[in-house]
Every structure is written in structure tokens, then in C-alpha cells.
N, C-alpha and C. Protein backbone atom coordinates (compact mmCIF):
# COMPACT_ATOMS: atom_id res chain seq x y z
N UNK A 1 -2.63 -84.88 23.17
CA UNK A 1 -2.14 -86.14 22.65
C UNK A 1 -0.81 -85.91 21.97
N UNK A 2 -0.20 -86.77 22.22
CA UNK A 2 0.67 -86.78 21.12
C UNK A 2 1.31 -86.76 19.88
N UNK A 3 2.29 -86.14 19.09
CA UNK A 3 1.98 -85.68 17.40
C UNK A 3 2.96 -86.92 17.39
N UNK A 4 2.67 -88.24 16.71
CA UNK A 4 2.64 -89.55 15.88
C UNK A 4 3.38 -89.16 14.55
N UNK A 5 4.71 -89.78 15.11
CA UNK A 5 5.64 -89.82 13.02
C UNK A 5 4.31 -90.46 12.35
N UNK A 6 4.79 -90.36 10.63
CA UNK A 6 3.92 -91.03 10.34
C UNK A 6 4.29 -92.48 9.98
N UNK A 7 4.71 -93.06 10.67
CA UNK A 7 5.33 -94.64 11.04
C UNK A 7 4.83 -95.12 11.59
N UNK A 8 4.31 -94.15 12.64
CA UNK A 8 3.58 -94.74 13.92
C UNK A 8 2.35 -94.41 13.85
N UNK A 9 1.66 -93.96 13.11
CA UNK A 9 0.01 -93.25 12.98
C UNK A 9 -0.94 -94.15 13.74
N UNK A 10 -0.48 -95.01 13.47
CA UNK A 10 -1.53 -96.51 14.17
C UNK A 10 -1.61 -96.69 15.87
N UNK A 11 -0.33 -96.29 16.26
CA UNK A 11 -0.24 -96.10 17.46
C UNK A 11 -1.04 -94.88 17.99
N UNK A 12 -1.57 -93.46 17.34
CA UNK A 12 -2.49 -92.50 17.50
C UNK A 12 -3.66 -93.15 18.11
N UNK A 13 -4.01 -93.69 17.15
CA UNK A 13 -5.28 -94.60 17.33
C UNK A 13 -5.21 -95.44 18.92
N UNK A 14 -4.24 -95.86 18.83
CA UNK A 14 -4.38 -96.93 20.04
C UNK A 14 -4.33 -96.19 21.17
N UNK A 15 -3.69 -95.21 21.47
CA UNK A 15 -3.85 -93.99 22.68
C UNK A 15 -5.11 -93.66 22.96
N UNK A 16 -5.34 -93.39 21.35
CA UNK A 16 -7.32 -92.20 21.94
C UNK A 16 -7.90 -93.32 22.62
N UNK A 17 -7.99 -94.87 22.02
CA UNK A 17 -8.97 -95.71 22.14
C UNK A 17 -8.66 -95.84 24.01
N UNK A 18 -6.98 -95.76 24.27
CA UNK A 18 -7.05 -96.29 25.73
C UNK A 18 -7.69 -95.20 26.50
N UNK A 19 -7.18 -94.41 26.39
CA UNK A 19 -7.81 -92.98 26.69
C UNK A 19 -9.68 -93.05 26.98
N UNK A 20 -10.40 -92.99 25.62
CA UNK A 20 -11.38 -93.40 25.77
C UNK A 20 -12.12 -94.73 27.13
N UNK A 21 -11.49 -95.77 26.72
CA UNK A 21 -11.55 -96.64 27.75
C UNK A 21 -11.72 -95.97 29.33
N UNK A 22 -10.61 -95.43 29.86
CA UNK A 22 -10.05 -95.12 31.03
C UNK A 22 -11.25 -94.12 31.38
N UNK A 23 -11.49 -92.84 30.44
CA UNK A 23 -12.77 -92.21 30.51
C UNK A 23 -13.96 -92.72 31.37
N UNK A 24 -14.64 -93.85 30.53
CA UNK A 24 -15.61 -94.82 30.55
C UNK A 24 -15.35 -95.35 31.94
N UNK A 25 -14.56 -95.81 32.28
CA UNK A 25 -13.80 -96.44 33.78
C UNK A 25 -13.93 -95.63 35.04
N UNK A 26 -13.01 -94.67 34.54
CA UNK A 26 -13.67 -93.52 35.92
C UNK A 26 -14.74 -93.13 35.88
N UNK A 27 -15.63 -92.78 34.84
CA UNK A 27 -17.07 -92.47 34.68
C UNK A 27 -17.70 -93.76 35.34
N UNK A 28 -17.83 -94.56 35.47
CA UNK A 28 -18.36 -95.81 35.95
C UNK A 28 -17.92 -96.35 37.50
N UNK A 29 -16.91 -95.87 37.63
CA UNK A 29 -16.67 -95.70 39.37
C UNK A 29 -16.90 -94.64 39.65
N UNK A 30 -17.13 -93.67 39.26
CA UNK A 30 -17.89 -92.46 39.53
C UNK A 30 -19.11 -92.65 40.46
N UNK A 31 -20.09 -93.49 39.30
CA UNK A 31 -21.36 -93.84 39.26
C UNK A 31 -21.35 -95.01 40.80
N UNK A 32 -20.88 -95.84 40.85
CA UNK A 32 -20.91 -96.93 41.89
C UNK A 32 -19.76 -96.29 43.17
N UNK A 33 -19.84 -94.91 43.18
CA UNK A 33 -18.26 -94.55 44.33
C UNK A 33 -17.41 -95.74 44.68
N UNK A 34 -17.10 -96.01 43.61
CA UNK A 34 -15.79 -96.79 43.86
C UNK A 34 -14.22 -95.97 43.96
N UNK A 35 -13.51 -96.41 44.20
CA UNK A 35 -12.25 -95.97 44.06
C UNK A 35 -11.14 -96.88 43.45
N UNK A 36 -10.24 -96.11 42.30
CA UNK A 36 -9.74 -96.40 41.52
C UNK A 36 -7.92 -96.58 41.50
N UNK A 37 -7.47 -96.98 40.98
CA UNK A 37 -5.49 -97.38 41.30
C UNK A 37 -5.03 -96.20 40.39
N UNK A 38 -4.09 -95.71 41.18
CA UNK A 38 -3.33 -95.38 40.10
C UNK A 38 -1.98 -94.95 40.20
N UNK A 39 -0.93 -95.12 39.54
CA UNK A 39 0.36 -95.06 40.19
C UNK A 39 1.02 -93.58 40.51
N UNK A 40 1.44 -93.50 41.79
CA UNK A 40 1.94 -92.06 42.22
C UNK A 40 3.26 -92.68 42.61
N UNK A 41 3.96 -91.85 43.00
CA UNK A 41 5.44 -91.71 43.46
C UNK A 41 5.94 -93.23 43.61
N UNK A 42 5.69 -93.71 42.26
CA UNK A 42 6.47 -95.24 42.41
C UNK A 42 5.62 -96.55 43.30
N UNK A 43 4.19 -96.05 43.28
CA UNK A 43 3.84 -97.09 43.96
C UNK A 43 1.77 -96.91 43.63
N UNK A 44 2.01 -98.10 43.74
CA UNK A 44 -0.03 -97.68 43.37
C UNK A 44 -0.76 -97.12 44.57
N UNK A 45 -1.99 -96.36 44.52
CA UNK A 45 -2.62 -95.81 45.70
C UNK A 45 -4.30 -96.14 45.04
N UNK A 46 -4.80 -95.78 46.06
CA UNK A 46 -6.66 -96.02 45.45
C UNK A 46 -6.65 -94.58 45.86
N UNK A 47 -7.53 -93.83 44.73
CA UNK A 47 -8.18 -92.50 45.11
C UNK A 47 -9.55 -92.32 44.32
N UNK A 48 -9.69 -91.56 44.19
CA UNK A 48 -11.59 -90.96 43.57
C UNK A 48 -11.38 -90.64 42.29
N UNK A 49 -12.25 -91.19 41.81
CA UNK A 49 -11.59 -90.72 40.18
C UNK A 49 -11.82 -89.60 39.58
N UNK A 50 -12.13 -88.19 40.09
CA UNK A 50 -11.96 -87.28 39.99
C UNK A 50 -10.72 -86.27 40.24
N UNK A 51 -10.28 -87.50 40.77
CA UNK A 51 -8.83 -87.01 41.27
C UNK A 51 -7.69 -87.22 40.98
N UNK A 52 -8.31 -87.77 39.07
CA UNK A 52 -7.01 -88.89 38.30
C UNK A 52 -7.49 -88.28 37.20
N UNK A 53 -5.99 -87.04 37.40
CA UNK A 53 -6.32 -85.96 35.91
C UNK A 53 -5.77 -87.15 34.28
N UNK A 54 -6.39 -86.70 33.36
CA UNK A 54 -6.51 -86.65 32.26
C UNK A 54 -6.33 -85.75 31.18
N UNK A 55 -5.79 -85.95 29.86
CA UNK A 55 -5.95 -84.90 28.83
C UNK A 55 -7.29 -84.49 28.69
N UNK A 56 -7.41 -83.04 28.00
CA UNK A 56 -8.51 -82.69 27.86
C UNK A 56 -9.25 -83.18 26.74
N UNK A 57 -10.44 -84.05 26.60
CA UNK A 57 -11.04 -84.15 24.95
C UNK A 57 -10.71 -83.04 23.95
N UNK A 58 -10.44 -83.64 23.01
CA UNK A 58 -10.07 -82.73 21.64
C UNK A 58 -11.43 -82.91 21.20
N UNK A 59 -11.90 -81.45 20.75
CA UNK A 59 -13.09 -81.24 19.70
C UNK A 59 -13.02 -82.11 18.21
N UNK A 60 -13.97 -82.76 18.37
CA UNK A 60 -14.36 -83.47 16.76
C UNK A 60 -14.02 -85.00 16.62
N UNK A 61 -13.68 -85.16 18.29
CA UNK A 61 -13.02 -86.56 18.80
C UNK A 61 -14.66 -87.25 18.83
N UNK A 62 -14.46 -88.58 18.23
CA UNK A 62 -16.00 -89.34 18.20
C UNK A 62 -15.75 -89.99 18.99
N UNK A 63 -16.59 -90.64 19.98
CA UNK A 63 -16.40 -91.84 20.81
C UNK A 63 -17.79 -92.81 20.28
N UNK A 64 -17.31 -93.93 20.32
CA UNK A 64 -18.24 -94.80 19.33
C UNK A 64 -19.39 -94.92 20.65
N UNK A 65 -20.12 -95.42 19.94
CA UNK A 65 -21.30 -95.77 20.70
C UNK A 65 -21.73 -96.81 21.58
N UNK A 66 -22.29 -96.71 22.93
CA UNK A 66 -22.20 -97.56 24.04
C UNK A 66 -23.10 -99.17 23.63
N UNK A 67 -23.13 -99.72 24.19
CA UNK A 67 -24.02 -101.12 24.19
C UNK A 67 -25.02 -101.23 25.22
């Protein structure tokens, strides 16, 4: 992730949360083999969402709890 002046700290927050999200997303087309968008060389493509790298979870990172 990115190291956030502290001007912007709030914006920290709003990354992990999209982050998180996107997680949840490919985990869930995972589950239903769907295939997912995502933009390559200037243009969107559908691929497997195993195949739509991500940062690695940081240890001690909470993800709130599902519904």
C-alpha cells in the first residue's frame, strides 16, 4: 500500500476498504466461474480472477465481518 502524507491519512483508509471490496469480488466470481474486467493495454478484457494480481494482505489487516 501506499505510505499516505499525513493530510491524506483518510485516503489510507479508502484504498484498504477498495481493496478489500475487489478481494470479496474476485472471491465471489471465483465461486460462480465467472469472469471478471479488467483494464490491460488501454482497453478492458474479461479474464479469471485469479489472473488479476493484487497487493499482498498486510498482517494485522482486519476485514470486518460478512452479512
Amino acid at each position: 500500500m501506499m505510505d499516505w502524507s499525513e493530510k491524506n491519512r483518510d485516503m489510507a483508509g479508502t484504498q484498504a476498504a477498495m481493496l478489500r471490496a475487489t478481494r470479496k469480488a474476485l472471491s465471489e466470481a471465483t465461486l460462480r466461474g465467472e469472469l471478471v474486467p479488467q483494464w490491460r493495454d488501454g482497453k478492458v478484457v474479461w479474464v479469471r480472477p485469479e489472473e488479476v494480481e493484487l497487493p499482498p494482505e498486510q498482517e494485522g489487516q482486519t476485514t470486518p465481518p460478512t452479512r
